[in-house]
Protein backbone atom coordinates (compact mmCIF):
# COMPACT_ATOMS: atom_id res chain seq x y z
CA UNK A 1 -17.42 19.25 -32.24
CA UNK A 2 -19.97 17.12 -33.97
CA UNK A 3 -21.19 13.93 -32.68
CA UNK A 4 -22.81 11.40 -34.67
CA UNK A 5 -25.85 9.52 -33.78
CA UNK A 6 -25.44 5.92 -32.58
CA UNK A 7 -21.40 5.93 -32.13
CA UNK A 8 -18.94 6.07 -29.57
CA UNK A 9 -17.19 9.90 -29.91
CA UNK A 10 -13.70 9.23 -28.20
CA UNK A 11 -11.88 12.29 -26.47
CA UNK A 12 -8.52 13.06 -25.51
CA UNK A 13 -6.19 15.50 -24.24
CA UNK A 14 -3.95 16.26 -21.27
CA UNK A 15 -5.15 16.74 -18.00
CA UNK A 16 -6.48 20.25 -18.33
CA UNK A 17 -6.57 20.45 -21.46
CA UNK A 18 -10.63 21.31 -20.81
CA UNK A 19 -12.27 18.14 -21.53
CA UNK A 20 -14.25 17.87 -18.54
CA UNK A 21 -14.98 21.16 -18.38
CA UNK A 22 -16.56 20.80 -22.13
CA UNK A 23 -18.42 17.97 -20.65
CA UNK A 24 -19.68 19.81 -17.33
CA UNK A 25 -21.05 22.49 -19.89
CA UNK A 26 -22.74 20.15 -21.86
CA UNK A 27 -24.49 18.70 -18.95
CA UNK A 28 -25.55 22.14 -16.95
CA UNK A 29 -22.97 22.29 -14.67
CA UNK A 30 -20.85 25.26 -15.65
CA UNK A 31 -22.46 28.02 -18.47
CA UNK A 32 -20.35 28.74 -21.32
CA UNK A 33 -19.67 32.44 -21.98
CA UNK A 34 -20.57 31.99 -25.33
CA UNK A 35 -21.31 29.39 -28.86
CA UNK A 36 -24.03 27.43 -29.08
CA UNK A 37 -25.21 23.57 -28.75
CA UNK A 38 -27.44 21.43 -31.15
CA UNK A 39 -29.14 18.32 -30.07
CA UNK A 40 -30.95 16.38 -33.14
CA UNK A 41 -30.12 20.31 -35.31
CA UNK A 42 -31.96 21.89 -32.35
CA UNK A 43 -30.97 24.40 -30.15
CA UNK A 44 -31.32 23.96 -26.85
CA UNK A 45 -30.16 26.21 -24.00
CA UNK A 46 -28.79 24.01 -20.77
CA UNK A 47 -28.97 26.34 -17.60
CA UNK A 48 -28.70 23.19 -14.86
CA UNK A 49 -28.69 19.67 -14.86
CA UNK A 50 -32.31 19.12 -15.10
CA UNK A 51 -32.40 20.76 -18.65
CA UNK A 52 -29.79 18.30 -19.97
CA UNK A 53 -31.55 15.37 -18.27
CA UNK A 54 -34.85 16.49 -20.17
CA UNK A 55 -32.82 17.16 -23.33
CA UNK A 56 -31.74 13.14 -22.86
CA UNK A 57 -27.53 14.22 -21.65
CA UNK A 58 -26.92 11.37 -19.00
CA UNK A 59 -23.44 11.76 -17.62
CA UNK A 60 -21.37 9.20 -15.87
CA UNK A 61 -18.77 10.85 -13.55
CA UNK A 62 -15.09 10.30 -13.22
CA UNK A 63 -15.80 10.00 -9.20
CA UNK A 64 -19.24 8.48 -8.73
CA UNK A 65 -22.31 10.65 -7.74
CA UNK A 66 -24.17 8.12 -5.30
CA UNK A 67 -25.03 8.06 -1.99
CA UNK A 68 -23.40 4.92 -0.70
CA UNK A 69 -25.59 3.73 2.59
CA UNK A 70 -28.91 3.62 0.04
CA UNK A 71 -29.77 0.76 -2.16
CA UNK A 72 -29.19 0.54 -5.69
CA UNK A 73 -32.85 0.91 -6.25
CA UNK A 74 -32.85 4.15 -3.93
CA UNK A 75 -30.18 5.96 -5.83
CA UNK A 76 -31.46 5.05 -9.42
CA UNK A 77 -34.63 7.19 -7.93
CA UNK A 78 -33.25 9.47 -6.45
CA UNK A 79 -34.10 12.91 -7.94
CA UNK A 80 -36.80 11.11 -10.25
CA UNK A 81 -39.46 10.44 -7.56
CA UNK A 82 -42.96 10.52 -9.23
CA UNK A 83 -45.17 12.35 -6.46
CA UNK A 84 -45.37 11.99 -2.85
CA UNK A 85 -45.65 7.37 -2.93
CA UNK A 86 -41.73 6.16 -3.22
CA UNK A 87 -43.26 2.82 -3.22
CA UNK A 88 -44.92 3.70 -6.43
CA UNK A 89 -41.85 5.11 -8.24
CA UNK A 90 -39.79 2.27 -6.63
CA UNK A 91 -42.12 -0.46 -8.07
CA UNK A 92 -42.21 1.38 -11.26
CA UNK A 93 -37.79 1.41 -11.20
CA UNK A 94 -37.63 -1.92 -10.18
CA UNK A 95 -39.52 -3.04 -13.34
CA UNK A 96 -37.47 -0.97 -15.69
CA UNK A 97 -34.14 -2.12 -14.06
CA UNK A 98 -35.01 -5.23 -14.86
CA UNK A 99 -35.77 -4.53 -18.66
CA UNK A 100 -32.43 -2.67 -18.96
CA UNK A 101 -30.12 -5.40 -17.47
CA UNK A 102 -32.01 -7.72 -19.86
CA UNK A 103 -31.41 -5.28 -22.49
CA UNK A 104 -28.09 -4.09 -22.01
CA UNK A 105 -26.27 -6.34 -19.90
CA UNK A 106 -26.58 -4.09 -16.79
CA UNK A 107 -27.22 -6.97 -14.23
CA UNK A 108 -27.36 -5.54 -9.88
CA UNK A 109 -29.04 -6.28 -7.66
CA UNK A 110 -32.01 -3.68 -7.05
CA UNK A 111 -31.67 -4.21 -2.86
CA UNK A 112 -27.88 -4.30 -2.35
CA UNK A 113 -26.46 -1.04 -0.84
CA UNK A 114 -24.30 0.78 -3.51
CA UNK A 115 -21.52 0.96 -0.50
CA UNK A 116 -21.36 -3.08 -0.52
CA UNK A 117 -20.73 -3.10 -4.41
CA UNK A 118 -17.78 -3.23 -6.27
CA UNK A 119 -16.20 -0.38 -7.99
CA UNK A 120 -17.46 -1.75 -11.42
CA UNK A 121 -20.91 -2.42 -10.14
CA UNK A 122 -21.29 1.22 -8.65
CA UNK A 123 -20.63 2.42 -12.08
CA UNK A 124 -22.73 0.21 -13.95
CA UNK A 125 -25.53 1.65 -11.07
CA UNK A 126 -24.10 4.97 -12.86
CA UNK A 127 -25.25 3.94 -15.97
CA UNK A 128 -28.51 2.95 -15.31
CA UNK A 129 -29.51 6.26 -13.05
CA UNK A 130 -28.57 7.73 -16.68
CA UNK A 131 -30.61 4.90 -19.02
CA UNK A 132 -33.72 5.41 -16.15
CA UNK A 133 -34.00 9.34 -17.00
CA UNK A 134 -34.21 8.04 -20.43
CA UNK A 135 -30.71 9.15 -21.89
CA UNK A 136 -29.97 9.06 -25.43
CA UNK A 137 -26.44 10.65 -25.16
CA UNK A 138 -24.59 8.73 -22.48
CA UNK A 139 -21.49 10.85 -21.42
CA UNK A 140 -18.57 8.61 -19.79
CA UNK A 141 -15.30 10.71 -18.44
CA UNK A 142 -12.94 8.86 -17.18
CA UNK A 143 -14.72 5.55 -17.04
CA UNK A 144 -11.61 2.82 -16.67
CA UNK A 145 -9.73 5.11 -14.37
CA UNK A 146 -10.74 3.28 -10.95
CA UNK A 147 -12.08 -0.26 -12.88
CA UNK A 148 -9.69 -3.83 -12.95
CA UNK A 149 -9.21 -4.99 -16.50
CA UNK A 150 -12.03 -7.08 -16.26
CA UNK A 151 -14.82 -4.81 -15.34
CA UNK A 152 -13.24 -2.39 -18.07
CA UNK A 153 -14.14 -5.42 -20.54
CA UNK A 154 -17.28 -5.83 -19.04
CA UNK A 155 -17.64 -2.23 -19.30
CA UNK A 156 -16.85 -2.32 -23.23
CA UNK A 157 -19.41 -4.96 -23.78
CA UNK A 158 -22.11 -2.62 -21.85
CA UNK A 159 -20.87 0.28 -24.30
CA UNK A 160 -21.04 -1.64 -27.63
CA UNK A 161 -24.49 -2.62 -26.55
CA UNK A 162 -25.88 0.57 -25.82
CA UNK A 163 -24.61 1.61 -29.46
CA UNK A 164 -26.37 -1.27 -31.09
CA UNK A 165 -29.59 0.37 -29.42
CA UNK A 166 -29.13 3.59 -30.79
CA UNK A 167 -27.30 5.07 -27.96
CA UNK A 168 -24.69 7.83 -28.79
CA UNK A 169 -21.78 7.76 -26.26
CA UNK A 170 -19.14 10.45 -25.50
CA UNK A 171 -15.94 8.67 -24.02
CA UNK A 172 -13.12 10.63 -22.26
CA UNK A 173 -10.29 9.00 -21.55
CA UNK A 174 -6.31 9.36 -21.41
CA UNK A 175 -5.94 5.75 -21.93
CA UNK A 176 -5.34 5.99 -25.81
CA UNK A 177 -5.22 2.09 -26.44
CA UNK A 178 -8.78 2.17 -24.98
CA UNK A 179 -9.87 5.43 -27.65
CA UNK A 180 -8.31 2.72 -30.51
CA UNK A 181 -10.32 -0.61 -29.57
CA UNK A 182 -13.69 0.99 -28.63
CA UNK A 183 -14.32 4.27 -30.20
CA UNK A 184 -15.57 5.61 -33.98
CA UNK A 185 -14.55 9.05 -33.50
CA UNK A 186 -12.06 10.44 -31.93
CA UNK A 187 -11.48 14.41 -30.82
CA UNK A 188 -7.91 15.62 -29.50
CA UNK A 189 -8.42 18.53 -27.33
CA UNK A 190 -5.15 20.68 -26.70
CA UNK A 191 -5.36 23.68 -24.24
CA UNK A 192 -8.92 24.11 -23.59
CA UNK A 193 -9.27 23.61 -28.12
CA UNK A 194 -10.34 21.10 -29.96
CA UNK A 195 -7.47 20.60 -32.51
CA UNK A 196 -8.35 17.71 -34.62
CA UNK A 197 -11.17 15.22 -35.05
CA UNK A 198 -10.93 11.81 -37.30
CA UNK A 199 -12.36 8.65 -37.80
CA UNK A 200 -10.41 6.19 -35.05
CA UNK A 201 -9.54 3.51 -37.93
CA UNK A 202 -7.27 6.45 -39.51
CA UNK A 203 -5.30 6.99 -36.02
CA UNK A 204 -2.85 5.46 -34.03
CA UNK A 205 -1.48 5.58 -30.48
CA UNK A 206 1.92 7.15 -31.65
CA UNK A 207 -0.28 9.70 -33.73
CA UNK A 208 -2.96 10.63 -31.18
CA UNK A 209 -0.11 11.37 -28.37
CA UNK A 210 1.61 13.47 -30.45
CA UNK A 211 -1.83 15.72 -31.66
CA UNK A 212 -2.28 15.79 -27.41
CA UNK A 213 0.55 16.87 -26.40
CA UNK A 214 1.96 18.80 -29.67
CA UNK A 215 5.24 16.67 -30.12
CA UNK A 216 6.56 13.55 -30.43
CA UNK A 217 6.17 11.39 -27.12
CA UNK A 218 8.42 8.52 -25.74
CA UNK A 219 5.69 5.71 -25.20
CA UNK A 220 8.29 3.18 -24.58
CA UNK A 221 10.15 3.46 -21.47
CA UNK A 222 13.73 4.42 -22.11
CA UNK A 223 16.28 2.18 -19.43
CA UNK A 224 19.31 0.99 -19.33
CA UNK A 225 19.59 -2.39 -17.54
CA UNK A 226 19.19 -2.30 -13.66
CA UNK A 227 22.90 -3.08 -11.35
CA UNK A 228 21.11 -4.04 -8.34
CA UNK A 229 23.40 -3.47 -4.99
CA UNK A 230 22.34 -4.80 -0.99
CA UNK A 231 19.02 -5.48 -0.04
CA UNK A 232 17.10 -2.81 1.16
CA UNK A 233 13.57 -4.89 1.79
CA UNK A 234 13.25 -7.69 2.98
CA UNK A 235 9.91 -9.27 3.50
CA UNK A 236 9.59 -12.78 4.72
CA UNK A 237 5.84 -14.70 5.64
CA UNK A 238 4.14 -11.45 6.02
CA UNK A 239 0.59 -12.11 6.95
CA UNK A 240 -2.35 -9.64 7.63
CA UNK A 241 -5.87 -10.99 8.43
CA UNK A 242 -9.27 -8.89 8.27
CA UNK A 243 -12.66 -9.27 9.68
CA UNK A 244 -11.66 -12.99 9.73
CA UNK A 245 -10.20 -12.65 6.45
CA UNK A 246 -7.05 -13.37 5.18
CA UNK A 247 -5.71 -10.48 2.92
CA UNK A 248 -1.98 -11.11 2.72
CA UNK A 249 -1.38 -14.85 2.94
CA UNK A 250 2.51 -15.29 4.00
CA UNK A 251 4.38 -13.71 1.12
CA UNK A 252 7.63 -13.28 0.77
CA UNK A 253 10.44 -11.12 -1.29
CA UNK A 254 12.88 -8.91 -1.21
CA UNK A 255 14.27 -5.50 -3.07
CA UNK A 256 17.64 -4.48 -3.78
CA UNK A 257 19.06 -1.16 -4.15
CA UNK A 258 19.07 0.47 -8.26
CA UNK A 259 16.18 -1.98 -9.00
CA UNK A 260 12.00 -1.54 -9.45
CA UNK A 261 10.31 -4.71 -8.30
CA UNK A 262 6.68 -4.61 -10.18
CA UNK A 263 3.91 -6.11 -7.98
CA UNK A 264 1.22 -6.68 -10.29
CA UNK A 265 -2.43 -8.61 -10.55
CA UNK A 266 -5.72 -7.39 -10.51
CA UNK A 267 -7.12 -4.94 -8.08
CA UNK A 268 -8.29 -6.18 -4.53
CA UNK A 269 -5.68 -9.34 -4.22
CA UNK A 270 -3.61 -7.86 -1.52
CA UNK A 271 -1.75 -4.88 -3.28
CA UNK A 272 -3.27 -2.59 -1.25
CA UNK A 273 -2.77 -4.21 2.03
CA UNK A 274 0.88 -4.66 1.39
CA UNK A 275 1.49 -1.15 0.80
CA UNK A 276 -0.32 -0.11 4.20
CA UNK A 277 1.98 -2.85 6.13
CA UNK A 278 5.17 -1.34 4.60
CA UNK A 279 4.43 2.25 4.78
CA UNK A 280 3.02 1.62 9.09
CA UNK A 281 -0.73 2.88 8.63
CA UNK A 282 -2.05 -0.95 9.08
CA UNK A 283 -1.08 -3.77 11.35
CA UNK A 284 0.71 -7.51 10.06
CA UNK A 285 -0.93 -10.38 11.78
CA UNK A 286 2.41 -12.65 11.60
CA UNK A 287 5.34 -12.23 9.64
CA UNK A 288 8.86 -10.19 9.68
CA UNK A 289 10.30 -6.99 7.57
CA UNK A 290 13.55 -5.74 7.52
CA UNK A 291 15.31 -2.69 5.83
CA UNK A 292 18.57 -2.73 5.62
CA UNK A 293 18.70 -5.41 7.54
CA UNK A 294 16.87 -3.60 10.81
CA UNK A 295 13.31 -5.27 11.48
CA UNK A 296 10.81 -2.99 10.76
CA UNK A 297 7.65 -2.96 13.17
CA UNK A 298 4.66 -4.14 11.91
CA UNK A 299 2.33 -5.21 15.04
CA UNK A 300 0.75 -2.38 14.90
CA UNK A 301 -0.58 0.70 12.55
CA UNK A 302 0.14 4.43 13.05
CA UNK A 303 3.64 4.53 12.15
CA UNK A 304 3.95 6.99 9.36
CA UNK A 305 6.33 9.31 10.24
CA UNK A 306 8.56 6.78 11.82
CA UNK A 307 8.76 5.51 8.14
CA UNK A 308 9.46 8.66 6.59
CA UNK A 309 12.41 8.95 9.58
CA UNK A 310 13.81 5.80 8.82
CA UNK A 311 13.62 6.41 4.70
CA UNK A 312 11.15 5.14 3.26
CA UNK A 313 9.00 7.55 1.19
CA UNK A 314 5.41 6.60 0.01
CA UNK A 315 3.34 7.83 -3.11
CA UNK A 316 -0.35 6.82 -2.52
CA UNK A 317 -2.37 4.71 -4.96
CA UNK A 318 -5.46 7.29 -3.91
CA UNK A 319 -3.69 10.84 -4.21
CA UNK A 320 -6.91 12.50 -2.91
CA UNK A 321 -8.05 10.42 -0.02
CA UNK A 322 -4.09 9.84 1.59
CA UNK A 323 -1.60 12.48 -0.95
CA UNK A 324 -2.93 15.60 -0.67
CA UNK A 325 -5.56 17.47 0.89
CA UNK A 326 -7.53 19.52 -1.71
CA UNK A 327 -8.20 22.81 -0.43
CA UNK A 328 -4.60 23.47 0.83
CA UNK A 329 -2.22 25.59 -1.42
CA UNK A 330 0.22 24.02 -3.68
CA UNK A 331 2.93 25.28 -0.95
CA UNK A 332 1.31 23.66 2.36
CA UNK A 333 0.91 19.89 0.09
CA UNK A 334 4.18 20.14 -1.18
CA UNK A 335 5.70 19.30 2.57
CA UNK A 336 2.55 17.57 3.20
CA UNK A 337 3.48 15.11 5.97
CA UNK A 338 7.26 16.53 6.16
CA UNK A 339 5.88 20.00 7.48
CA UNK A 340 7.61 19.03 11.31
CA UNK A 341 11.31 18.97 9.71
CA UNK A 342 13.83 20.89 10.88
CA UNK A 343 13.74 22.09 7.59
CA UNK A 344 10.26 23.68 7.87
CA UNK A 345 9.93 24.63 11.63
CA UNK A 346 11.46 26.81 14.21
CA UNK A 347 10.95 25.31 18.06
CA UNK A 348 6.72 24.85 17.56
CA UNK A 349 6.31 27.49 15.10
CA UNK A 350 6.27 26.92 11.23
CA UNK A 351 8.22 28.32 8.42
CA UNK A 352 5.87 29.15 5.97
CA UNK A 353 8.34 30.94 3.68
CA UNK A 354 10.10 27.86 3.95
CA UNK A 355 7.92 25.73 2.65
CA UNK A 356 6.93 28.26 -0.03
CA UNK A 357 10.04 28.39 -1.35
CA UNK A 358 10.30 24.66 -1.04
CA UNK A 359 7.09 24.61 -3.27
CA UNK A 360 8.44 26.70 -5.93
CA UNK A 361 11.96 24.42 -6.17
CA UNK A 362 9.35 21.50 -6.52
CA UNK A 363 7.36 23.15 -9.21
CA UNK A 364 10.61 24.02 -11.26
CA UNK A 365 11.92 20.92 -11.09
CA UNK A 366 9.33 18.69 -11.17
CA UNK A 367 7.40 21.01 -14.14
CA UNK A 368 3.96 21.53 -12.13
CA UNK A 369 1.64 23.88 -13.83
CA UNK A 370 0.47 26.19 -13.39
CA UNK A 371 3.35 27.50 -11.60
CA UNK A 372 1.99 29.33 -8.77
CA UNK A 373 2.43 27.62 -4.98
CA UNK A 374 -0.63 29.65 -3.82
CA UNK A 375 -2.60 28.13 -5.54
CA UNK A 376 -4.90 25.89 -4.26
CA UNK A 377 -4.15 22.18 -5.40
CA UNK A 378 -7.82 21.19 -5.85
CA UNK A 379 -6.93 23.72 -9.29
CA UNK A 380 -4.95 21.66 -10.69
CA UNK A 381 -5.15 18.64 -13.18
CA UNK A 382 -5.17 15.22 -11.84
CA UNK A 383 -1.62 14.63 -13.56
CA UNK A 384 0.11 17.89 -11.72
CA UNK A 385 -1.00 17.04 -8.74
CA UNK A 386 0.41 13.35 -8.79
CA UNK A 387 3.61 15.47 -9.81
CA UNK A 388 3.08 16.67 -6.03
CA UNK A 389 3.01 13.85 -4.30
CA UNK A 390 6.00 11.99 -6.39
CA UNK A 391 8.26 15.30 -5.81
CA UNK A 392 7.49 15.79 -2.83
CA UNK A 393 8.28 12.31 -1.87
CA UNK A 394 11.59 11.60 -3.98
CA UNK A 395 12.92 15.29 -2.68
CA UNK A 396 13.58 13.48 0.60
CA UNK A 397 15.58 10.89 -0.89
CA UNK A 398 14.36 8.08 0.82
CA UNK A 399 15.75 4.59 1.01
CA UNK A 400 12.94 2.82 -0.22
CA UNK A 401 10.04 4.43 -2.42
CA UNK A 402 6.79 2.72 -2.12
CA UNK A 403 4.54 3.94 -5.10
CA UNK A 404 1.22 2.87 -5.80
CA UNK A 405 -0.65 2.92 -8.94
CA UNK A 406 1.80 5.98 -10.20
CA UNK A 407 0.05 7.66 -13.06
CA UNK A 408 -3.57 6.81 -12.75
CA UNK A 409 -6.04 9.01 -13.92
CA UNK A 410 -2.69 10.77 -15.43
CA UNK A 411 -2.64 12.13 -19.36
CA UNK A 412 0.34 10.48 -21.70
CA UNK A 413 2.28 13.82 -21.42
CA UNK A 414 2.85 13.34 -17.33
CA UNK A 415 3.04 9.84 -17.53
CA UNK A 416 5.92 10.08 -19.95
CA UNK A 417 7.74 12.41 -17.32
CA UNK A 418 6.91 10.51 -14.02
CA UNK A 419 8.25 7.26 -15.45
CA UNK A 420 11.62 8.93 -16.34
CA UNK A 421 11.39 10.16 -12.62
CA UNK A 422 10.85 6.61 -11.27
CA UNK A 423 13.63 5.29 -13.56
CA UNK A 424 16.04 8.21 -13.07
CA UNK A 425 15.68 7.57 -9.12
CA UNK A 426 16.68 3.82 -9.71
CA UNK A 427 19.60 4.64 -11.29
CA UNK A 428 20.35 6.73 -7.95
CA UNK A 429 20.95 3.41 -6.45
CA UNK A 430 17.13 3.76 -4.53
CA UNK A 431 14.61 0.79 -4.36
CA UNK A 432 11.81 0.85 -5.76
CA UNK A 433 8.53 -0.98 -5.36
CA UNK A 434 6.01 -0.42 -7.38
CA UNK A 435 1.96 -1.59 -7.61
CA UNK A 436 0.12 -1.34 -10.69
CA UNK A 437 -2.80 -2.46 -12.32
CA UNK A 438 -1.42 -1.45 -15.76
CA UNK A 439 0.77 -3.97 -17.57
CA UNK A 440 1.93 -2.01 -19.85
CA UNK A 441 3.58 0.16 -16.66
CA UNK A 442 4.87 -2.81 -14.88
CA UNK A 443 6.51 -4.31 -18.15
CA UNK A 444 7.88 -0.59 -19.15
CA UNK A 445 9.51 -0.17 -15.84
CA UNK A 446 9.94 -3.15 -13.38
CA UNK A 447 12.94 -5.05 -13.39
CA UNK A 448 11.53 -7.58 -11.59
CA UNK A 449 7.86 -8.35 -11.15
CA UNK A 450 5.83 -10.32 -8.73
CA UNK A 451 2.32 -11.41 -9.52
CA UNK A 452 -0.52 -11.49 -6.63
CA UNK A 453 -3.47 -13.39 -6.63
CA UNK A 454 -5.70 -14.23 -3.73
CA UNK A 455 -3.44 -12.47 -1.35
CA UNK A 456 -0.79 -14.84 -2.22
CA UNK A 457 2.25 -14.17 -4.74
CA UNK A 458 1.86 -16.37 -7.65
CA UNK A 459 4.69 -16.24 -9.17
CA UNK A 460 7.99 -14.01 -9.87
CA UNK A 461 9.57 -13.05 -13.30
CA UNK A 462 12.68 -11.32 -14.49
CA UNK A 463 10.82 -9.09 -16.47
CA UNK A 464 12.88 -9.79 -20.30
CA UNK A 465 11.62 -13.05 -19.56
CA UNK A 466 7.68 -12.27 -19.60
CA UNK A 467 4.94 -11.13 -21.27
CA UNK A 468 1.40 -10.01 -20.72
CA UNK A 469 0.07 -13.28 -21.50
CA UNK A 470 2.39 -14.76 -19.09
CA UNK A 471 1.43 -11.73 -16.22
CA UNK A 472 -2.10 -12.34 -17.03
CA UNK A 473 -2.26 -16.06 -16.28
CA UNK A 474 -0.47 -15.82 -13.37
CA UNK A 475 -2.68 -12.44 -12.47
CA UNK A 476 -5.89 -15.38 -12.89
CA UNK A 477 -3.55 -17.41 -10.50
CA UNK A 478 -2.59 -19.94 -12.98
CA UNK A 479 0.99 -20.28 -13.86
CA UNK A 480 2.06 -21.90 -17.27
CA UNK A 481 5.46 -22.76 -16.20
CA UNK A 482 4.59 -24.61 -12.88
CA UNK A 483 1.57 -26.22 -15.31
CA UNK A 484 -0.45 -25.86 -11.95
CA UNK A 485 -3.20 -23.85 -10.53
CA UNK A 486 -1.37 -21.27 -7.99
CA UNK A 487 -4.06 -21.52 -4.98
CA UNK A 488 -4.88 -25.14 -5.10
CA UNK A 489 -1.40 -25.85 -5.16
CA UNK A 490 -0.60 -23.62 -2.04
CA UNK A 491 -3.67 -24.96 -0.15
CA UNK A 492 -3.19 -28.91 -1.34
């Protein structure tokens, strides 16, 4: 791979396909066994980290590298301390932060602590730790993956800067729209080779998933029209309140059974809350749920497995902090959280041949690779192990799934496969609700789709009657039909 001076290099692949493992060569963290790498046609050897700091490599990770309880100024020095006097280096960073958010558009606030800041603020604090050990190359994997569509546009604006500048920027992604609007160059990587490299404005999206994944690939959702049957969910004035805050502010809807109700808007405006309420891991300050016409309780949190007994299945928005835990085997997560069945235990004791074989039905059907259960899950790609956590949920054949954000961080081969998944278990006559920040997603699969802003809903669509536009106004909490600003109606 070649990399031109002052562009944006896009590249692509499937998860594992070796991308960041290219990447964690080129910035010291793994050796390669053999080859070579040119920086300005000179070789240069990168043992560690600090060799491809001095040889200008500045990486931005896919899960940020900062130490949350410091300050933004702290972490920018951290590791770049000149001497024994912090006060000296940390006068000397605070002038130079201030000449790169001039510069670049790379505005925080030198004394906030990183753990107060937005997601999109931490990794602009990213960037700048990179632009402060003078970076020329600015590596970026991953960099939308956790970001609102807003900070991602932010984020593009910070990226086209940096290229004015000079800057040459290495951008791995699996979001392929994203490689089209911002990028020069574009590599495909397929199976830990790099299989084709063009100029973006000679590419499309149709073209680019097919060099990833080596065929043609369904990037429309393929559904027949939902026959919704009984209500499964019904949520009326649900309420939760936090630290005096207001999170959820008395929503109400409902689900039916063969249909996927879309809950979309940007990050932050209740989503999350509304999943914890349902699935019984956080506590509803007012408000009633039924399923199946049986009230659900939601006074209180820690109600998990009472949800899984009365069939509702879950599928996290953060696989790694609540789907799996890393270091166990593929066989231990794949009953993750049903590992006290009847199916898996004898009296007290476990089954662990059980659950192994469980694991390998799961990875047959479900197409997890590698295919080994003993492995441990931490090995595998972000998209197999989200194949995990949806299997493992929809093999209990629950009620009600609750799925958040289902393929992100996911490559366009898995995503193609977990929609059919979603969609083939709707057509089993199960409910679905499902949270997204992609619009693409919710239009491709909901049915219906309900719009949250401000903890509130702000409006509700059949979804042949909508469009991005549309979501997107009513995701700012305006809607165009009403002709009326959503919160200052609620509140007037």
């Amino acid at each position: 791979m070649a990399v031109a001076r002052g562009t944006i290099h896009g590249i692509v692949g499937e998860n594992g396909a070796g991308k960041s493992t290219l990447m964690s060569i080129l910035y010291g963290f793994y050796q390669a066994d053999r080859g070579e790498i040119r920086i300005n046609g000179e070789r240069v050897a990168i043992r560690h980290s600090d060799d491809a700091i001095a040889a200008g490599i500045g990486m931005v990770h896919q899960h940020f590298m900062l130490v949350k309880p410091f300050t933004v100024l702290e972490n920018v020095i951290l590791g770049a301390e000149e001497g024994a006097s912090l006060q000296r280096s940390a006068a000397k960073a605070r002038g130079i932060l201030g000449e790169l958010a001039e510069t670049y558009g790379l505005e925080v606030d030198p004394d906030m602590v990183v753990g107060d800041l937005s997601v999109g603020l931490q990794q602009r604090v990213e960037i700048l730790k990179a632009l402060y050990r003078q970076a020329e190359i600015l590596i970026l994997d991953e960099p939308t993956g956790v970001l609102t569509p807003s900070e991602a546009d932010h984020l593009f604006r910070i990226l086209e800067s940096l290229k004015a500048q000079g800057k040459t920027i290495i951008f791995i992604t699996h979001k392929l729209r994203e490689i089209m609007s911002i990028t020069d160059t574009v590599s495909v990587m397929r199976r830990g080779a790099m299989t084709a490299t063009h100029p973006t404005s000679e590419m499309s999206v149709t073209r680019l998933a097919e060099l990833m994944v080596g065929r043609a690939v369904e990037l429309r959702v393929d559904k027949t029209p939902a026959r919704p049957g009984a209500e499964i969910l019904s949520v009326r004035d649900l309420t939760v309140a936090r630290n005096g805050t207001e999170r959820l502010k008395s929503i109400s809807f409902g689900i039916r059974a063969g249909e996927i109700l879309g809950v979309a808007g940007v990050a932050g405006n209740g989503q999350s809350e509304l999943l914890e309420v349902l699935w019984g891991t956080a506590a509803a300050t007012a408000g009633e749920v039924l399923l199946k016409g049986a009230p659900l309780d939601v006074s209180r949190g820690g109600r998990a497995a009472e949800r899984r007994r009365q069939g509702i299945g879950h599928v996290p928005e953060d696989r790694h902090r609540h789907g799996i835990i890393m270091p166990f085997g593929v066989w231990e997560n794949a009953s993750y959280g049903y590992h006290r069945s009847p199916s898996f235990t004898s009296g007290p004791f476990s089954l662990p041949g059980r659950m192994k074989d469980a694991a390998r039905e799961l990875i047959e059907t479900f197409d997890v690779r590698p295919d080994d259960p003993l492995l441990k899950t931490a090995n595998l790609s972000g998209g197999n192990q989200q194949k995990i956590v949806l299997g493992r949920e929809i093999r209990q054949n629950p009620d009600l799934l609750l799925i958040g954000q289902p393929t992100r961080g996911v490559d366009i081969g898995a995503i193609e496969y977990i929609h059919r998944e979603i969609v083939a278990l709707r057509d089993q006559g199960k409910a679905i609700l499902l949270v997204s920040v992609e619009l693409d997603e919710i239009l491709g699969l909901s049915d219906r789709v309900i719009v949250m802003f401000d903890g509130r809903i702000s409006g509700e669509r059949v979804i042949e009657e909508t469009d991005e536009n549309d979501l997107g106004m009513l995701m700012a909490g305006v809607d165009q039909r009403e002709g009326k600003n959503v919160t200052a109606s609620k509140m007037g």
